[in-house]
C-alpha atoms as a PDB file:
ATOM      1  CA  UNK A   1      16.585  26.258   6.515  1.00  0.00           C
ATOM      2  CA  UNK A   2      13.689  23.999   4.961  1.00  0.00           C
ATOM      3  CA  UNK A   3      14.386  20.437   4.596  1.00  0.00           C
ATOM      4  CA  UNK A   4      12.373  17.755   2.608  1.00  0.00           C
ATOM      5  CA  UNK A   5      12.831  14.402   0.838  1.00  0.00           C
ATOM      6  CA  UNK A   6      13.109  13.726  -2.903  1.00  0.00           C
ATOM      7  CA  UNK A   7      12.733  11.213  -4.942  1.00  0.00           C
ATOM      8  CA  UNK A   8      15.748   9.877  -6.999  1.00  0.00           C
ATOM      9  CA  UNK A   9      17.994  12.101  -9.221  1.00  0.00           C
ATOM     10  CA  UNK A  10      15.867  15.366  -7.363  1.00  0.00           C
ATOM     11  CA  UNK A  11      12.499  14.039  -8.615  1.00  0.00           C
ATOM     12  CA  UNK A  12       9.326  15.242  -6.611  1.00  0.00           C
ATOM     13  CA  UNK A  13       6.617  12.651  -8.278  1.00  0.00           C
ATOM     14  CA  UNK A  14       6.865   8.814  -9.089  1.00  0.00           C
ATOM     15  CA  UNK A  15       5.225   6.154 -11.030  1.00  0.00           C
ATOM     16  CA  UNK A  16       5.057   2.615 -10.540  1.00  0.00           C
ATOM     17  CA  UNK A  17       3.268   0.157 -12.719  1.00  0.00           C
ATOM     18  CA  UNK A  18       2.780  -3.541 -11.291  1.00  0.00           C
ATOM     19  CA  UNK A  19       1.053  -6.187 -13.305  1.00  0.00           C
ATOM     20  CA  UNK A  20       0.110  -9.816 -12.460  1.00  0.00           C
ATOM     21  CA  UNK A  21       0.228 -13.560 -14.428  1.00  0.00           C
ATOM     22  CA  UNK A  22       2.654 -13.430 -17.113  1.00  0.00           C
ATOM     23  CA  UNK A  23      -0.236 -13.790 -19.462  1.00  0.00           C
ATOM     24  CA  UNK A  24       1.481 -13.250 -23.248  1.00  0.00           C
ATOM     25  CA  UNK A  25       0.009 -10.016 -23.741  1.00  0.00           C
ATOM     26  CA  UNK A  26       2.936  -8.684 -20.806  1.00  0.00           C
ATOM     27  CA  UNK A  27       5.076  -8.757 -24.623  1.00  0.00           C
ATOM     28  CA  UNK A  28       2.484  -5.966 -26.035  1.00  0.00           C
ATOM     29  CA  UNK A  29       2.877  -4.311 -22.489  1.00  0.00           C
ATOM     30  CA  UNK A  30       6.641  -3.997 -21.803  1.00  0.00           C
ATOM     31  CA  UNK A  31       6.816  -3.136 -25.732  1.00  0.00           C
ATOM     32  CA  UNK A  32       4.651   0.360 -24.529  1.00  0.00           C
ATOM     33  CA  UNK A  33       6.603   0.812 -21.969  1.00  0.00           C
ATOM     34  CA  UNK A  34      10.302   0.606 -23.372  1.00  0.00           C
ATOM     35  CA  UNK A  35       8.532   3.069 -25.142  1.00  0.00           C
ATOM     36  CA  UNK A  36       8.030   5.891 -23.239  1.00  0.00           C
ATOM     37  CA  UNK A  37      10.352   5.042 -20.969  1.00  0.00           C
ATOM     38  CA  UNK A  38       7.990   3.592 -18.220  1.00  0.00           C
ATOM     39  CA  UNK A  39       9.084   1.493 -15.235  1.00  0.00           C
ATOM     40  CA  UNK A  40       6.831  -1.682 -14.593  1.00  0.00           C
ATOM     41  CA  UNK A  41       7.137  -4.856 -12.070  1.00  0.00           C
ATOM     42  CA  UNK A  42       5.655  -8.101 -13.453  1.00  0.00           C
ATOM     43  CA  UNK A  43       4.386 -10.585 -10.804  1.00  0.00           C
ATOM     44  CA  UNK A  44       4.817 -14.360 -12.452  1.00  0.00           C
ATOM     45  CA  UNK A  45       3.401 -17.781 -11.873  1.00  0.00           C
ATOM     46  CA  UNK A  46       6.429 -19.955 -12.579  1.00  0.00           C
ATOM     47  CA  UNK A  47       4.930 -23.127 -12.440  1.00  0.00           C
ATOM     48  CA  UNK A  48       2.141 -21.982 -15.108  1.00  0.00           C
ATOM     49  CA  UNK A  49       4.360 -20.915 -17.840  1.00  0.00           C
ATOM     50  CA  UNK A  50       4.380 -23.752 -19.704  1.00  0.00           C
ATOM     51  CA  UNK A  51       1.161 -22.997 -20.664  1.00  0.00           C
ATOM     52  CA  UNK A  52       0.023 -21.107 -24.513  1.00  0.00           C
ATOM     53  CA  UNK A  53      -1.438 -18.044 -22.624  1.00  0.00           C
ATOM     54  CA  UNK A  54       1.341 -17.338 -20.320  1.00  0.00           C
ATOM     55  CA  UNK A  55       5.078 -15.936 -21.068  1.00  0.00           C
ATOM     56  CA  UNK A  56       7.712 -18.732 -21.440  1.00  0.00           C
ATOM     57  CA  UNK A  57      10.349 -19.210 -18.604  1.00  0.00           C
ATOM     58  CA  UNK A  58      13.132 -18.909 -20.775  1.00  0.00           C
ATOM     59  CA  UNK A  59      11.666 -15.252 -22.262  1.00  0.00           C
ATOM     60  CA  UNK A  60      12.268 -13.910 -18.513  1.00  0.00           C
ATOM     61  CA  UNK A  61      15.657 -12.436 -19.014  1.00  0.00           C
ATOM     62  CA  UNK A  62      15.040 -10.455 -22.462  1.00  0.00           C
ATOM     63  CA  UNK A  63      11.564  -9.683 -22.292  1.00  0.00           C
ATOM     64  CA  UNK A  64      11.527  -8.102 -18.778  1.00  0.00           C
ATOM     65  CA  UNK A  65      15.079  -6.643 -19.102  1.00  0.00           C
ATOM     66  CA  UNK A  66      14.830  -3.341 -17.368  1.00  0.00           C
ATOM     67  CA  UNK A  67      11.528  -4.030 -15.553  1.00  0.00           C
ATOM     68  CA  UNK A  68      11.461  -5.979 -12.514  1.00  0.00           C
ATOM     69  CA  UNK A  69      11.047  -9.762 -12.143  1.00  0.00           C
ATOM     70  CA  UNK A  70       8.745 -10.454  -9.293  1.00  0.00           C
ATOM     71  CA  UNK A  71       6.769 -13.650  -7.702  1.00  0.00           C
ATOM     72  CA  UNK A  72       3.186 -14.153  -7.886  1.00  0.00           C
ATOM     73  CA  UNK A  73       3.473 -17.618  -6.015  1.00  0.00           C
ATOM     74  CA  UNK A  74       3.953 -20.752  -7.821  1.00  0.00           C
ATOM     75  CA  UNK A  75       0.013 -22.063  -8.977  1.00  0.00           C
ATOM     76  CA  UNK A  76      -1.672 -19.075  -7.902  1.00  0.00           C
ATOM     77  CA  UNK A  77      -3.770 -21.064  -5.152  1.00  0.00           C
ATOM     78  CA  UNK A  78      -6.117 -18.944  -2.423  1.00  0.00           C
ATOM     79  CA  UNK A  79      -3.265 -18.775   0.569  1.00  0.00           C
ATOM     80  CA  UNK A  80      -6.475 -19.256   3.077  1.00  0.00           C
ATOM     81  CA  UNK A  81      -6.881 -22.802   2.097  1.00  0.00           C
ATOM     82  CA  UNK A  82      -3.512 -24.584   2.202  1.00  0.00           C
ATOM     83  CA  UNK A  83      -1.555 -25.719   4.569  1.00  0.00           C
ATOM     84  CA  UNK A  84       1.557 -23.175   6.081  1.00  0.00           C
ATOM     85  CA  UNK A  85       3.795 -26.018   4.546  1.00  0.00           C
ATOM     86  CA  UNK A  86       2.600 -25.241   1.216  1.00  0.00           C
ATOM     87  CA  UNK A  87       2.669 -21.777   1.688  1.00  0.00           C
ATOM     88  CA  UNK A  88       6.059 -22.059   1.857  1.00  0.00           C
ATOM     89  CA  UNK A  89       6.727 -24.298  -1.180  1.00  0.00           C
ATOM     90  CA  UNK A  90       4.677 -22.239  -3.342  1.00  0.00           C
ATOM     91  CA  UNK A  91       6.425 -18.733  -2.535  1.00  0.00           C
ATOM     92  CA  UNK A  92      10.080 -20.787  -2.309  1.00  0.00           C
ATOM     93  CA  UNK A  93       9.955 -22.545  -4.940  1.00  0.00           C
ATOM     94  CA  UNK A  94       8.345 -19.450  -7.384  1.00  0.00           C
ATOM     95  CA  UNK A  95      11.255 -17.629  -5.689  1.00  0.00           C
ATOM     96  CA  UNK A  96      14.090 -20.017  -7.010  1.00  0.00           C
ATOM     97  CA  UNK A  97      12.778 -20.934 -10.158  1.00  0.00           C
ATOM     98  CA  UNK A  98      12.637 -16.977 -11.408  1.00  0.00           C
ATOM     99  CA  UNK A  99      15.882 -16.284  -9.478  1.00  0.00           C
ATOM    100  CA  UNK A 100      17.761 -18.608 -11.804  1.00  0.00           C
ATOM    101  CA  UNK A 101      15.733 -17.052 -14.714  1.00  0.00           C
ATOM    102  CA  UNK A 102      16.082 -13.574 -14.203  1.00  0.00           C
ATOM    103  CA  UNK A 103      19.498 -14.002 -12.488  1.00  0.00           C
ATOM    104  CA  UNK A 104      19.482 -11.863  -9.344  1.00  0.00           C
ATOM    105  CA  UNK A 105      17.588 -11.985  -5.661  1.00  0.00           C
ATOM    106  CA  UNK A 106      13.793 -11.640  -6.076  1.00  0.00           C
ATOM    107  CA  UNK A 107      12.652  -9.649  -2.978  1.00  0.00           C
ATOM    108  CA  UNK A 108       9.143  -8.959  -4.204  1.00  0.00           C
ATOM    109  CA  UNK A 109       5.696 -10.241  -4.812  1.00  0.00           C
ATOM    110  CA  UNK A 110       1.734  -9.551  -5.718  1.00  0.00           C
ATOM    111  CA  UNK A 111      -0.592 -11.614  -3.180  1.00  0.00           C
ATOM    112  CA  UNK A 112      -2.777 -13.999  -5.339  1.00  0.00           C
ATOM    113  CA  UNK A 113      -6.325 -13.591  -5.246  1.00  0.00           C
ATOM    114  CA  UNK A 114      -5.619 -10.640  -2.719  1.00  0.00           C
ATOM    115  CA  UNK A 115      -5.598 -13.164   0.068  1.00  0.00           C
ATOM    116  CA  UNK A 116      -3.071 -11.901   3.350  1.00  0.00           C
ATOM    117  CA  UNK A 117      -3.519 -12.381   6.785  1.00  0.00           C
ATOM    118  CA  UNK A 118      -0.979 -12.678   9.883  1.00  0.00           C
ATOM    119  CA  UNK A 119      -0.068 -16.161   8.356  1.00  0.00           C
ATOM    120  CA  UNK A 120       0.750 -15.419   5.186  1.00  0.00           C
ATOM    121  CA  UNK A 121       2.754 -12.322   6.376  1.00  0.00           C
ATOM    122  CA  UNK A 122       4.781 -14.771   8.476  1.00  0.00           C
ATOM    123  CA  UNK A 123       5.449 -17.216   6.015  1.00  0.00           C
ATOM    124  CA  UNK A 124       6.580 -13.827   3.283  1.00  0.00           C
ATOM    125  CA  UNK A 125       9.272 -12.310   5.395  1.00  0.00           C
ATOM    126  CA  UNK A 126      10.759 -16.096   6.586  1.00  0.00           C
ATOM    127  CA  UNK A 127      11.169 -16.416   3.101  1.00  0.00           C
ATOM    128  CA  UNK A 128      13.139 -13.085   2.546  1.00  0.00           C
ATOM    129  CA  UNK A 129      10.572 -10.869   0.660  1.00  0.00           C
ATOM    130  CA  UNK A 130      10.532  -7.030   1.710  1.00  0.00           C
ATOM    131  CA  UNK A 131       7.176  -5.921  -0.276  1.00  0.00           C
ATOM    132  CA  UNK A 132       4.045  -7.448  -1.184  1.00  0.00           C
ATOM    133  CA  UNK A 133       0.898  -5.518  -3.091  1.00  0.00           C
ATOM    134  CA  UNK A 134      -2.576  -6.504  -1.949  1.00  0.00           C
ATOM    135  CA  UNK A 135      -4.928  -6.211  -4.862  1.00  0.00           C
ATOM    136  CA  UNK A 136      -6.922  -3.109  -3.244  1.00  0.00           C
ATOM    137  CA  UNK A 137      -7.182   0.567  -4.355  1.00  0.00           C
ATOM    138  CA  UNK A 138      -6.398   3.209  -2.031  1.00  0.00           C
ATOM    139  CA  UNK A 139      -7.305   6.118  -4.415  1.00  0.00           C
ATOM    140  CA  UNK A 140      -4.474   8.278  -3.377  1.00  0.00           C
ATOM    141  CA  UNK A 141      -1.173   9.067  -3.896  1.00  0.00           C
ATOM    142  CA  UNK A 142       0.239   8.165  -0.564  1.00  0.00           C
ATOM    143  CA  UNK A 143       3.319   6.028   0.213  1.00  0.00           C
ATOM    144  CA  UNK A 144       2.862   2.742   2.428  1.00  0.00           C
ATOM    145  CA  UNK A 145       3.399   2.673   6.049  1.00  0.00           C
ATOM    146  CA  UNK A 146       3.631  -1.258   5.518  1.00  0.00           C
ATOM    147  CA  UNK A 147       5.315  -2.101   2.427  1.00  0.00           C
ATOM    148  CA  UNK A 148       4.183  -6.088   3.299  1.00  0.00           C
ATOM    149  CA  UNK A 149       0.622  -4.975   2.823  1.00  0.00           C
ATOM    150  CA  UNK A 150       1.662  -2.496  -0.394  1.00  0.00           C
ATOM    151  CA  UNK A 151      -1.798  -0.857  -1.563  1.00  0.00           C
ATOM    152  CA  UNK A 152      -1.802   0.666  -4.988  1.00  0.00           C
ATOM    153  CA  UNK A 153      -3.336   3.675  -5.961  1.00  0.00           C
ATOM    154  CA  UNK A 154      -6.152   2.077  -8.458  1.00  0.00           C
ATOM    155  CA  UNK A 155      -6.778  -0.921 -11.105  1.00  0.00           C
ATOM    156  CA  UNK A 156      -6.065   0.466 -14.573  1.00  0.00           C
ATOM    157  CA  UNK A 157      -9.808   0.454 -15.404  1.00  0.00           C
ATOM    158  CA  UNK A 158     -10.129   3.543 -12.413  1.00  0.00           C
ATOM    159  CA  UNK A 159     -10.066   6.277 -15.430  1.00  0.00           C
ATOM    160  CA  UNK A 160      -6.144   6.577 -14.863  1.00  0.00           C
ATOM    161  CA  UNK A 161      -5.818   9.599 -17.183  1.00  0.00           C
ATOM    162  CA  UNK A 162      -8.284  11.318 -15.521  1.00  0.00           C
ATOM    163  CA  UNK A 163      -6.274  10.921 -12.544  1.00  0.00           C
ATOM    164  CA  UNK A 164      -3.178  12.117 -14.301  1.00  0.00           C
ATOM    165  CA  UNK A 165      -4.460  16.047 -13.105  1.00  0.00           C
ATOM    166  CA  UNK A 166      -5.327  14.831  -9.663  1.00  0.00           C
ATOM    167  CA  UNK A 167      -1.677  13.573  -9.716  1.00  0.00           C
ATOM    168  CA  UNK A 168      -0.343  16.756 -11.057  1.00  0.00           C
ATOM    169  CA  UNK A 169      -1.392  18.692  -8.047  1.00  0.00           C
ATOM    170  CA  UNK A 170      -1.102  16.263  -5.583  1.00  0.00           C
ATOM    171  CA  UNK A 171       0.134  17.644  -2.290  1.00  0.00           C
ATOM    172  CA  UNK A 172       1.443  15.085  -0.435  1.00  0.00           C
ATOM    173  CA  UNK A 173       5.006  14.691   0.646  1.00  0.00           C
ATOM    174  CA  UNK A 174       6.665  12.155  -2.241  1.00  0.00           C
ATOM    175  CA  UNK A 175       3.277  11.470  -4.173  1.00  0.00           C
ATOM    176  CA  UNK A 176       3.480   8.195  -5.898  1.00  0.00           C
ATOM    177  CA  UNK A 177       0.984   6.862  -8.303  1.00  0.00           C
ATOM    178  CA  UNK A 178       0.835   3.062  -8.519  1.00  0.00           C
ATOM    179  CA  UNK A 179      -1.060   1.748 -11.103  1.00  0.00           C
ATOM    180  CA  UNK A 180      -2.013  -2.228 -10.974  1.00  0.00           C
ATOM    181  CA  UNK A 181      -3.746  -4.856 -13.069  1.00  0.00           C
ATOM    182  CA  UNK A 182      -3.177  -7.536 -15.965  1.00  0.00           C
ATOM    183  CA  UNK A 183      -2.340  -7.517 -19.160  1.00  0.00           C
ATOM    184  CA  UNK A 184      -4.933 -10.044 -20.551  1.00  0.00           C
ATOM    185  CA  UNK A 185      -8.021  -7.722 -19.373  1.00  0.00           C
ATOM    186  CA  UNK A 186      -6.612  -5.252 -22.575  1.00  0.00           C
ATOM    187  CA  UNK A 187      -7.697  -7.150 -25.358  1.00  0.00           C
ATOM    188  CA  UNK A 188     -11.392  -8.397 -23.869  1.00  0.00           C
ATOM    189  CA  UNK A 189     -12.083  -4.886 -22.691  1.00  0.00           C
ATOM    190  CA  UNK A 190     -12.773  -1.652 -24.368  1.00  0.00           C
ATOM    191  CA  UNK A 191     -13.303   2.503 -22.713  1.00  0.00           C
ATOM    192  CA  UNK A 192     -10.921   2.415 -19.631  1.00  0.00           C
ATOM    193  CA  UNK A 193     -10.012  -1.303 -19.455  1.00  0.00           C
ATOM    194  CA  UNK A 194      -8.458  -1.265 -23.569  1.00  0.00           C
ATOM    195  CA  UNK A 195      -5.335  -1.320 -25.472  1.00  0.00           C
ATOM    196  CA  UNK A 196      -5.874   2.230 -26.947  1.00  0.00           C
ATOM    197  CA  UNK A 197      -6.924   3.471 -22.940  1.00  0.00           C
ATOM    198  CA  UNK A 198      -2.918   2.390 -21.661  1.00  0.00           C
ATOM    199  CA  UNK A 199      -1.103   3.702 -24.483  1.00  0.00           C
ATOM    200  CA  UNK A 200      -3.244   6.742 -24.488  1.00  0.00           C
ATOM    201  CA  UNK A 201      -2.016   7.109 -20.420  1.00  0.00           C
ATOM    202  CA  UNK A 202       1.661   6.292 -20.960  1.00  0.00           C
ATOM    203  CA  UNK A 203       1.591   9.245 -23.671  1.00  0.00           C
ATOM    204  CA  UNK A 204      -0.648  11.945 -22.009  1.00  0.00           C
ATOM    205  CA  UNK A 205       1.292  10.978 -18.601  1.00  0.00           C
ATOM    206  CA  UNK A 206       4.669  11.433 -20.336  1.00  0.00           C
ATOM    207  CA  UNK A 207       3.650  14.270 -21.861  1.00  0.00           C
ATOM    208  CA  UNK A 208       2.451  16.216 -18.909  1.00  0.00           C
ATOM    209  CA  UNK A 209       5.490  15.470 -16.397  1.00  0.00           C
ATOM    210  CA  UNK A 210       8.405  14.713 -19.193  1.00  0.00           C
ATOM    211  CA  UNK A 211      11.399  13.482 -16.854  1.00  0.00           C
ATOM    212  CA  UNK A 212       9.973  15.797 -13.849  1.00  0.00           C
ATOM    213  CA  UNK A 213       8.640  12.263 -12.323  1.00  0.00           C
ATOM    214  CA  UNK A 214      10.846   9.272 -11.399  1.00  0.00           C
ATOM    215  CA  UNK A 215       9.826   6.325 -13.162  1.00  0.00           C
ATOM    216  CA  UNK A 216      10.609   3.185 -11.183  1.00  0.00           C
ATOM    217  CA  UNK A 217      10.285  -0.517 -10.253  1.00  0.00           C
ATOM    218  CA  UNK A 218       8.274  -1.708  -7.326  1.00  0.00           C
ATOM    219  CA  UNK A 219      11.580  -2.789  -5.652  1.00  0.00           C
ATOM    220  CA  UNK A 220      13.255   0.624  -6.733  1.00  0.00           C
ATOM    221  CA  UNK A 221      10.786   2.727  -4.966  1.00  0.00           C
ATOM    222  CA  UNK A 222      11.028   0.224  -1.767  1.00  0.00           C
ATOM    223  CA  UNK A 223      14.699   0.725  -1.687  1.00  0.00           C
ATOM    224  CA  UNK A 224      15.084   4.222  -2.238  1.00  0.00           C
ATOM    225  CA  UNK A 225      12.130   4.766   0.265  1.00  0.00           C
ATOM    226  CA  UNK A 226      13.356   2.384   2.946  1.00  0.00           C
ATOM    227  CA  UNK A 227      16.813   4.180   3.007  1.00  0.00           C
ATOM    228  CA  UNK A 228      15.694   7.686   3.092  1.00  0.00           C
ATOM    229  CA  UNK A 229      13.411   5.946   6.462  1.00  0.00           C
ATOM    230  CA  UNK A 230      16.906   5.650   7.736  1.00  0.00           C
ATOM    231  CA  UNK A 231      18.507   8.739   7.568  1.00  0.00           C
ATOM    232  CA  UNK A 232      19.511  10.676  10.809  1.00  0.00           C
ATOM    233  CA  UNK A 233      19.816  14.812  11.234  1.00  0.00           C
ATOM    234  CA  UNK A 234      22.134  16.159  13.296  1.00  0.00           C
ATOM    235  CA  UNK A 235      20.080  18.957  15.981  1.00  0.00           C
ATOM    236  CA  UNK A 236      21.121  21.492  14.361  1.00  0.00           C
ATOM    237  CA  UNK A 237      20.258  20.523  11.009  1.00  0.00           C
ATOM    238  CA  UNK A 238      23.336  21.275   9.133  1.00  0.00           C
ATOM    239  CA  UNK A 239      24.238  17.342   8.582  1.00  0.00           C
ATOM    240  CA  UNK A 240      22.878  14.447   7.199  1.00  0.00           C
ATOM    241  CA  UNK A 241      23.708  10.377   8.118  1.00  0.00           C
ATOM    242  CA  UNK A 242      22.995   8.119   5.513  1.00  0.00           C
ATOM    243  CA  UNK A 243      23.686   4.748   6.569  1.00  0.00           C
ATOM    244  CA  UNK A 244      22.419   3.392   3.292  1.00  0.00           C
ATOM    245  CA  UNK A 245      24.393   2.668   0.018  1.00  0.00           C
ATOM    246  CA  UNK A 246      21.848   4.518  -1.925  1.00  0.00           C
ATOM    247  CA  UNK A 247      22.438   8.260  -3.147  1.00  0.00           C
ATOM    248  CA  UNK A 248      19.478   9.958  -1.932  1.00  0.00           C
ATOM    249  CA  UNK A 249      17.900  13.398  -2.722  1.00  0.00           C
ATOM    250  CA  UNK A 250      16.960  16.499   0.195  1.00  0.00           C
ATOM    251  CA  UNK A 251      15.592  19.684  -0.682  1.00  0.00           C
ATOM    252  CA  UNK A 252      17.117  21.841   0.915  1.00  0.00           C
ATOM    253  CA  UNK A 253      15.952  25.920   1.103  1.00  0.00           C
ATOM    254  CA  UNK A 254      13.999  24.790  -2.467  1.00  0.00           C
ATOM    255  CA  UNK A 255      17.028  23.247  -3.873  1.00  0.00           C
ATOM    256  CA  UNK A 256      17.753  19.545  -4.566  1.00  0.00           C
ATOM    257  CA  UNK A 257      20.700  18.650  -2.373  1.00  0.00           C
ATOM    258  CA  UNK A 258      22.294  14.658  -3.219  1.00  0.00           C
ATOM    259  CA  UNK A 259      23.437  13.137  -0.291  1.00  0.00           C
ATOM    260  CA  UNK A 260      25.613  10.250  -0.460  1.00  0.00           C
ATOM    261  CA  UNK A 261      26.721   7.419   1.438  1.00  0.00           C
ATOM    262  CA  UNK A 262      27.736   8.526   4.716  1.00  0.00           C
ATOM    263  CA  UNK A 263      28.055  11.941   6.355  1.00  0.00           C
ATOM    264  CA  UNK A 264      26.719  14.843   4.278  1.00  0.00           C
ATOM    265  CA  UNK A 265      26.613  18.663   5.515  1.00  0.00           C
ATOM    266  CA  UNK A 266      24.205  20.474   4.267  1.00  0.00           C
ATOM    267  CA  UNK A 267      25.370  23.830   4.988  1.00  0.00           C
END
């Protein structure tokens, strides 16, 4: 018997997309993806939406319905040159204000100007976040040993649709593509960093997997991939613990195999 993990619903591939700054043009954004059915996480400065450029506090509910809410830290300052005190206002009070907005826990959060060290790490999980995406580019389609220091697999500009092939034949266990960037570089941009580039990925990439590829939320895919971490086999690998609430997916002898809550046999 051959045992290996799925994604949800028995999917083999994911996507992820994760952009930063609530700058308006997240409207034009979330509009493409509603579209085709894509999954994105949107990293917000809460104390900057007052601002003409930036998504309105008040939007956060309707506009982002479906996506995930996620913090971004309160002014967006370099963590390296503020006190641990502040640190800890910034990400708390981001945290609260979007909370009340978006109306559930928000676990989740993009590290401004890329900045994390041992720190900043500290100060993240004291305040109850589980994931946190640096603003590298790993250029693969692996999943994170360290969801606190969360890599993405490129920028938008990194010729995403000609990575869409690369992705198609990728051979790692529970590929994941995670695309990253903001929604402001669109208009100013043109070739790979451009309106007509994104929509031109969301429909090629649709196209070529359909609903063979899980689209999901950055928090989704932590979930999901946390509790599968957590699974136990019995020795003789006919049963399967899943302490988790989450329905999870095996392949089983080429088959997709859901395994609930609980104690599953396989065979």
């Amino acid at each position: 018997m051959r045992i290996k993990y799925l994604y949800k619903y028995g999917k083999k591939k994911a996507l992820t997309m994760s952009y930063d700054d609530c700058s308006t043009e997240d409207r034009r954004l979330v509009e493409l993806f509603n579209r085709y059915h894509i999954k994105g996480t949107f990293h917000l400065i809460s104390g900057q939406m007052e601002n003409d450029w930036r998504v309105k506090l008040e939007e956060i509910p309707t506009l982002y319905a479906g996506h995930e809410v996620s913090c971004h830290s309160l002014t967006h300052p370099f963590f390296d040159q503020i006190p641990k005190e502040e640190l800890l206002y910034e990400m708390l009070e981001d945290k609260k204000r979007l909370e009340a907005a978006c109306g559930y826990p928000v676990r989740g959060m993009s590290y401004p100007n890329g900045i994390v060290n041992e720190d900043v790490l500290t100060c993240l999980k004291a305040c109850g976040f589980v994931y946190a995406r640096t603003a590298g580019s790993s250029e693969n389609f692996k999943l994170p040993e360290d969801f606190m220091q969360w890599t993405g697999t490129c920028h938008h500009s990194h010729d995403i649709i000609g990575k869409i092939e690369q992705f198609r034949t990728a051979y790692y266990a529970l590929p994941l593509f995670y695309i990253w960037g903001h929604s402001f570089e669109f208009p100013r941009n043109s070739g790979n960093n451009s309106w007509a580039m994104i929509e031109e990925f969301c429909d090629r990439f649709t196209a070529t997997f359909e609903d063979s590829v899980w689209y999901a939320t950055n928090i989704e895919i932590y979930d999901y991939v946390t509790a599968l971490r957590r699974v136990s086999l019995s020795a003789d690998r006919t049963m399967v613990f899943n302490p988790s609430a989450e329905t999870l997916w095996f392949e089983v002898d080429g088959e997709p195999v859901e395994i609930k809550s609980g104690v599953t046999k396989l065979k």
